[in-house]
N, C-alpha and C. Protein backbone atom coordinates (compact mmCIF):
# COMPACT_ATOMS: atom_id res chain seq x y z
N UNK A 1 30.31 142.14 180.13
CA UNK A 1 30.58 140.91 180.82
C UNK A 1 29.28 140.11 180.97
N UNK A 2 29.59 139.11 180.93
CA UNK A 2 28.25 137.80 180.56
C UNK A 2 28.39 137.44 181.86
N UNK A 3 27.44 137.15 182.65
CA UNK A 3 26.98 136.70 184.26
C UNK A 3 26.12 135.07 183.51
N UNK A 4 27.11 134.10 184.19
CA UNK A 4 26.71 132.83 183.98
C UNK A 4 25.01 132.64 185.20
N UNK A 5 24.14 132.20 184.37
CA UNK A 5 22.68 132.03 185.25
C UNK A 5 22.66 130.80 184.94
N UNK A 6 23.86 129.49 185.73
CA UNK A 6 23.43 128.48 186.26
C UNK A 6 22.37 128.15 186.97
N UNK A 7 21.35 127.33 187.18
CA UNK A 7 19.95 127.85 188.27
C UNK A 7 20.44 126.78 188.87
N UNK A 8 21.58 125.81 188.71
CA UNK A 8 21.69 124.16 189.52
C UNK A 8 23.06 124.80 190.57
N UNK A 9 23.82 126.07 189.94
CA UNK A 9 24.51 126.47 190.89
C UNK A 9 24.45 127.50 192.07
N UNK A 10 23.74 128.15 191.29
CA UNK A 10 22.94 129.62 192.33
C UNK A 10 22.13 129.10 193.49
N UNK A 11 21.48 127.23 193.29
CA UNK A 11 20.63 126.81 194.14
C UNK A 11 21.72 126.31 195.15
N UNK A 12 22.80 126.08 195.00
CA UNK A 12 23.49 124.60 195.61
C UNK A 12 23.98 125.66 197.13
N UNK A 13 24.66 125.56 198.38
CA UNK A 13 24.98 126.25 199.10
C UNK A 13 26.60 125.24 198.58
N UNK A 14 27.76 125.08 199.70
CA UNK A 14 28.70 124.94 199.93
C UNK A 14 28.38 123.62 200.43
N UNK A 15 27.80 123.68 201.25
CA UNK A 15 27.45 122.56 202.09
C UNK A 15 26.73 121.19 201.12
N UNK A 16 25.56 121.50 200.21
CA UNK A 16 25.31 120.94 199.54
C UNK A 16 25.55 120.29 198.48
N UNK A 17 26.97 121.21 198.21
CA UNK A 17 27.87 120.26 197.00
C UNK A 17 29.15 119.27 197.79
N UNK A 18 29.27 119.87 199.13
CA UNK A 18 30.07 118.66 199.80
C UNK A 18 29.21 117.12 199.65
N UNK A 19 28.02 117.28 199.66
CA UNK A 19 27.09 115.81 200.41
C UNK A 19 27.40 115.58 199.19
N UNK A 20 27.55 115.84 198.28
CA UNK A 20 27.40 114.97 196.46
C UNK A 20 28.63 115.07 195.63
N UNK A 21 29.62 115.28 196.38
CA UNK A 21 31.32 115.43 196.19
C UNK A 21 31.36 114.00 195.21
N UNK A 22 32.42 114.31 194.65
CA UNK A 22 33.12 112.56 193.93
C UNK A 22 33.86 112.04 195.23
N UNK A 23 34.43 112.42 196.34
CA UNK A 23 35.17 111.77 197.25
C UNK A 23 33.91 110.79 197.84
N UNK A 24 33.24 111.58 198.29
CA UNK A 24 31.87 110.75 198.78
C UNK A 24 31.15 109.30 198.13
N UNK A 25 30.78 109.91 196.56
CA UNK A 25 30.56 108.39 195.65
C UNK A 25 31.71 107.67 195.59
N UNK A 26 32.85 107.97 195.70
CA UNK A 26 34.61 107.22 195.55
C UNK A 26 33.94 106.38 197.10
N UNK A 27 33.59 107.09 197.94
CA UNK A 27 34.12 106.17 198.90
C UNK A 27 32.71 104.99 199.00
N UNK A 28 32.07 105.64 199.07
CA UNK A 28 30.32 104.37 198.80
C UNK A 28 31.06 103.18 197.62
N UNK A 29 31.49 103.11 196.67
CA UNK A 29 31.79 102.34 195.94
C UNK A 29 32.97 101.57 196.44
N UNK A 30 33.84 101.96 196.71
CA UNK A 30 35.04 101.63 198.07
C UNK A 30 34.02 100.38 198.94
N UNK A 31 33.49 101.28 200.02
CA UNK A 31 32.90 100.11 200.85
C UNK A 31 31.71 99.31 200.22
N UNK A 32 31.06 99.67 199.18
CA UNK A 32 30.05 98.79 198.85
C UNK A 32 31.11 97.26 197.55
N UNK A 33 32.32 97.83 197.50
CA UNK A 33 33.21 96.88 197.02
C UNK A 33 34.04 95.91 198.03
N UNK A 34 33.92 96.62 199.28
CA UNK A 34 34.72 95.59 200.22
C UNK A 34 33.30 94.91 200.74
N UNK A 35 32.61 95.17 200.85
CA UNK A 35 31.34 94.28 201.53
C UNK A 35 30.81 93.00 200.44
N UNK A 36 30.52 93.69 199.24
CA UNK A 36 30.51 92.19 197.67
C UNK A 36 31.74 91.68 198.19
N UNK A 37 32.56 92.21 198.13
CA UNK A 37 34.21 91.33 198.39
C UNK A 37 33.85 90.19 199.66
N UNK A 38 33.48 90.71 201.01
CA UNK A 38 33.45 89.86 201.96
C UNK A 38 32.24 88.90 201.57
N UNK A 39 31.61 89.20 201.54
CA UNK A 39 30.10 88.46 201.38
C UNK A 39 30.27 87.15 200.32
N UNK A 40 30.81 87.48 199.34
CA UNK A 40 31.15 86.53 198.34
C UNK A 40 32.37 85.43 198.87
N UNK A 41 33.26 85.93 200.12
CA UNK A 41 34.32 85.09 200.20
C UNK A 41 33.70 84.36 201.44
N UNK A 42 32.39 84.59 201.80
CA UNK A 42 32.49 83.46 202.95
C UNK A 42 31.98 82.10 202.09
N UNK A 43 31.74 82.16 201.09
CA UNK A 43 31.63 80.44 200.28
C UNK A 43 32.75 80.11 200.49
N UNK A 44 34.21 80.48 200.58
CA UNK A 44 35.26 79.81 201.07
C UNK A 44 35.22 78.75 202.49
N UNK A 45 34.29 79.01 202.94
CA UNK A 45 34.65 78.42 204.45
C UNK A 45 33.33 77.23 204.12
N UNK A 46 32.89 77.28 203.23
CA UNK A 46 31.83 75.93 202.13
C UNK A 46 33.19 74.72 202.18
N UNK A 47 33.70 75.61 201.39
CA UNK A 47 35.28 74.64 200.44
C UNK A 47 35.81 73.93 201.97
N UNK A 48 36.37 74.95 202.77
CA UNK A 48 37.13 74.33 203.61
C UNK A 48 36.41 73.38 204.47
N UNK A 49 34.75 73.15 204.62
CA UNK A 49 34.62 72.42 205.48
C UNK A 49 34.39 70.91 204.31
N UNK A 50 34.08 71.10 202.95
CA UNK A 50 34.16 70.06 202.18
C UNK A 50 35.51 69.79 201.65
N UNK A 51 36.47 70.04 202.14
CA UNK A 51 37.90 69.59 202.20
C UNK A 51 38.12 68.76 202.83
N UNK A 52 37.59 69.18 204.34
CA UNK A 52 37.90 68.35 205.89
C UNK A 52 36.83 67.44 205.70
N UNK A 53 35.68 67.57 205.00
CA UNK A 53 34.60 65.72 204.86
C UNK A 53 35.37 64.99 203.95
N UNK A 54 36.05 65.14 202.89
CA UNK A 54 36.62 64.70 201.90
C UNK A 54 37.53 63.61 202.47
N UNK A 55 38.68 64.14 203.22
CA UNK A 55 40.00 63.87 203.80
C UNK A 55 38.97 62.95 204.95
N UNK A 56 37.74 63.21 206.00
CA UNK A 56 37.52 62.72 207.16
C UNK A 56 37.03 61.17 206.64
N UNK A 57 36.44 61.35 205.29
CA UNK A 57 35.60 60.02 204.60
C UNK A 57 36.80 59.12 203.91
N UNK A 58 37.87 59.69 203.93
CA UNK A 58 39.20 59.06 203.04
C UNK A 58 40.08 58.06 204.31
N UNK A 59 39.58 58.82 205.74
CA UNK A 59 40.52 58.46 207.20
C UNK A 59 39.46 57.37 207.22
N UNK A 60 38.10 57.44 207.29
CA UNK A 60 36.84 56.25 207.97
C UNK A 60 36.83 55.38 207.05
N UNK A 61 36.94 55.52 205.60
CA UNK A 61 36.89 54.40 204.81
C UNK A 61 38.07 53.50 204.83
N UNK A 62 39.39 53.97 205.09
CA UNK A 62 40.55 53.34 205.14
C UNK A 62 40.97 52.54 206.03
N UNK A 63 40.23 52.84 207.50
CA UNK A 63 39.89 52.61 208.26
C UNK A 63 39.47 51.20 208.60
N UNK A 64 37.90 51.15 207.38
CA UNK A 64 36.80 49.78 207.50
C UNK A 64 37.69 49.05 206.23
N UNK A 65 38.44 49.20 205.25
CA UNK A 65 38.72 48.68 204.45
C UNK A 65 40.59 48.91 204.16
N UNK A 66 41.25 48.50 204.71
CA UNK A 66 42.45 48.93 204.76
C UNK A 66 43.34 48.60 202.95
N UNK A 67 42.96 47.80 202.65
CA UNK A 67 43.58 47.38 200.94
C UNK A 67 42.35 48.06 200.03
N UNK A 68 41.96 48.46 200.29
CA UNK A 68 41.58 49.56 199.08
C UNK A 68 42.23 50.96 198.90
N UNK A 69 43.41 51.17 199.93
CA UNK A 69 43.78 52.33 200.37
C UNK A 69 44.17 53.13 199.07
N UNK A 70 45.03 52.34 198.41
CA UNK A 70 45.15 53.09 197.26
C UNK A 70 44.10 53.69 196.34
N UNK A 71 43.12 53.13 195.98
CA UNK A 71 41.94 53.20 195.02
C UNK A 71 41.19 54.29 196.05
N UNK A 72 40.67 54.35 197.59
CA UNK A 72 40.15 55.34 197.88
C UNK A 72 41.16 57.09 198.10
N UNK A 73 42.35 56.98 197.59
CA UNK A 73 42.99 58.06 198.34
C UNK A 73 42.98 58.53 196.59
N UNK A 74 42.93 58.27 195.40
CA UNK A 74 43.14 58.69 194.46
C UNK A 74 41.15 59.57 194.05
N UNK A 75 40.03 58.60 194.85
CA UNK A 75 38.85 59.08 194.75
C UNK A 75 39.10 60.25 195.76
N UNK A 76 39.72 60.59 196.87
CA UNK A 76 39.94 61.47 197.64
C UNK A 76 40.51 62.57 196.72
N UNK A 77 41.57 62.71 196.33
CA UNK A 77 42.12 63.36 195.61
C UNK A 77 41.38 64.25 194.77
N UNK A 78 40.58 63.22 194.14
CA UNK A 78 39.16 64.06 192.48
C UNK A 78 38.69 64.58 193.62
N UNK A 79 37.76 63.96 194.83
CA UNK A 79 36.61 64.78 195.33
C UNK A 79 37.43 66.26 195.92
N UNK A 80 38.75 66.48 195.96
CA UNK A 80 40.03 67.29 196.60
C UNK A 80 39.73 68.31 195.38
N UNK A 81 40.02 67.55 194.52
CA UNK A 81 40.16 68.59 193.41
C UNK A 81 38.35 69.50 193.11
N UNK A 82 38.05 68.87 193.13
CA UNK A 82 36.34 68.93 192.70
C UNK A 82 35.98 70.24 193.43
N UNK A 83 36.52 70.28 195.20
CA UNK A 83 35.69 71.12 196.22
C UNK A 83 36.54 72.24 195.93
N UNK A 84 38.24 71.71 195.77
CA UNK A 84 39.10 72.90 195.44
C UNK A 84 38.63 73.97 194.38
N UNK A 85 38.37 73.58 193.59
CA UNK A 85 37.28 74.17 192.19
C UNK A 85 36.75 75.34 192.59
N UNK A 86 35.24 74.65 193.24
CA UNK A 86 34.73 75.61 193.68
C UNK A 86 34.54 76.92 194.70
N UNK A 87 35.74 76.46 195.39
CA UNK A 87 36.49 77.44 196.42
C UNK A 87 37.20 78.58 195.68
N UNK A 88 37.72 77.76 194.39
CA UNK A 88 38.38 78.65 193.70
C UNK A 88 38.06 79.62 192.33
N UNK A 89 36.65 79.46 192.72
CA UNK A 89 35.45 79.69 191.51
C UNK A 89 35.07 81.11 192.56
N UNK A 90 34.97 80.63 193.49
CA UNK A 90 33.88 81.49 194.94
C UNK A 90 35.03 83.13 194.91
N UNK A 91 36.28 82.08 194.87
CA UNK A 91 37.76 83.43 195.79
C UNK A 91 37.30 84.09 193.87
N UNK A 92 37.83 84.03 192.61
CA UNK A 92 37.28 84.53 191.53
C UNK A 92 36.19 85.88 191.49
N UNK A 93 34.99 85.33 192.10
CA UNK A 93 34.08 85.88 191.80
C UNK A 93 34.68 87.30 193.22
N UNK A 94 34.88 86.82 194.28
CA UNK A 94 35.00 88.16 195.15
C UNK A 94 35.88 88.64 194.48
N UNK A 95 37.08 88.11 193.80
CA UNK A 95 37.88 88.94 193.47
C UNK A 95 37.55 90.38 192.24
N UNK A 96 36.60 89.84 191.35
CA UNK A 96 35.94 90.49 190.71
C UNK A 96 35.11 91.26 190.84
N UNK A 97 34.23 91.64 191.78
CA UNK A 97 33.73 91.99 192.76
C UNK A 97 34.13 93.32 193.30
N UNK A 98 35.27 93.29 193.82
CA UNK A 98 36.32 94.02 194.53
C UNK A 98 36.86 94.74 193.21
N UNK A 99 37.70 94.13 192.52
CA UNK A 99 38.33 95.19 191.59
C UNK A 99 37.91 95.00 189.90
N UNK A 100 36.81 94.49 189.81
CA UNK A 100 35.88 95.11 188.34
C UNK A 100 34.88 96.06 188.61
């Protein structure tokens, strides 16, 4: 009978192969994926406050100039679309983040 002389196993106790388990790296990658995840989604709250200047500059201009209403609510709209973009560039990247 052949006696295996691992020297990386004969060293390890019980205890020492718990600290370096795959459950352990499973879970570090787990939370170091929900933290990229959060961190990356607070550029969302970028978007939402350049949503509400968008819409607030579309209420004040309409406001000082009432017959341009049409022509400024369609520039509202692009700058709508424009911030939406990048909100939706930002949610992308956490999402990738999280599950790539």
């Amino acid at each position: 009978m052949k006696r295996s002389t691992n020297l990386l196993s004969a060293t390890r106790s019980p205890i020492a192969k718990r600290a370096y388990s795959s459950e352990m790296a499973n879970a570090l990658v787990q939370v170091s994926q929900n933290i990229g995840m959060g961190s990356a989604a607070i550029g969302l709250a970028g978007a939402g406050v350049g949503i509400g200047l968008v819409f607030a500059a579309l209420i004040n201009a309409t406001a000082r100039n009432p017959s341009l209403r049409g022509q400024l609510f369609s520039y509202a709209i692009l700058g709508f679309a424009f911030v939406e973009a990048i909100g939706l560039f930002d949610l992308m990247v956490a999402m990738m983040a999280k599950f790539l």
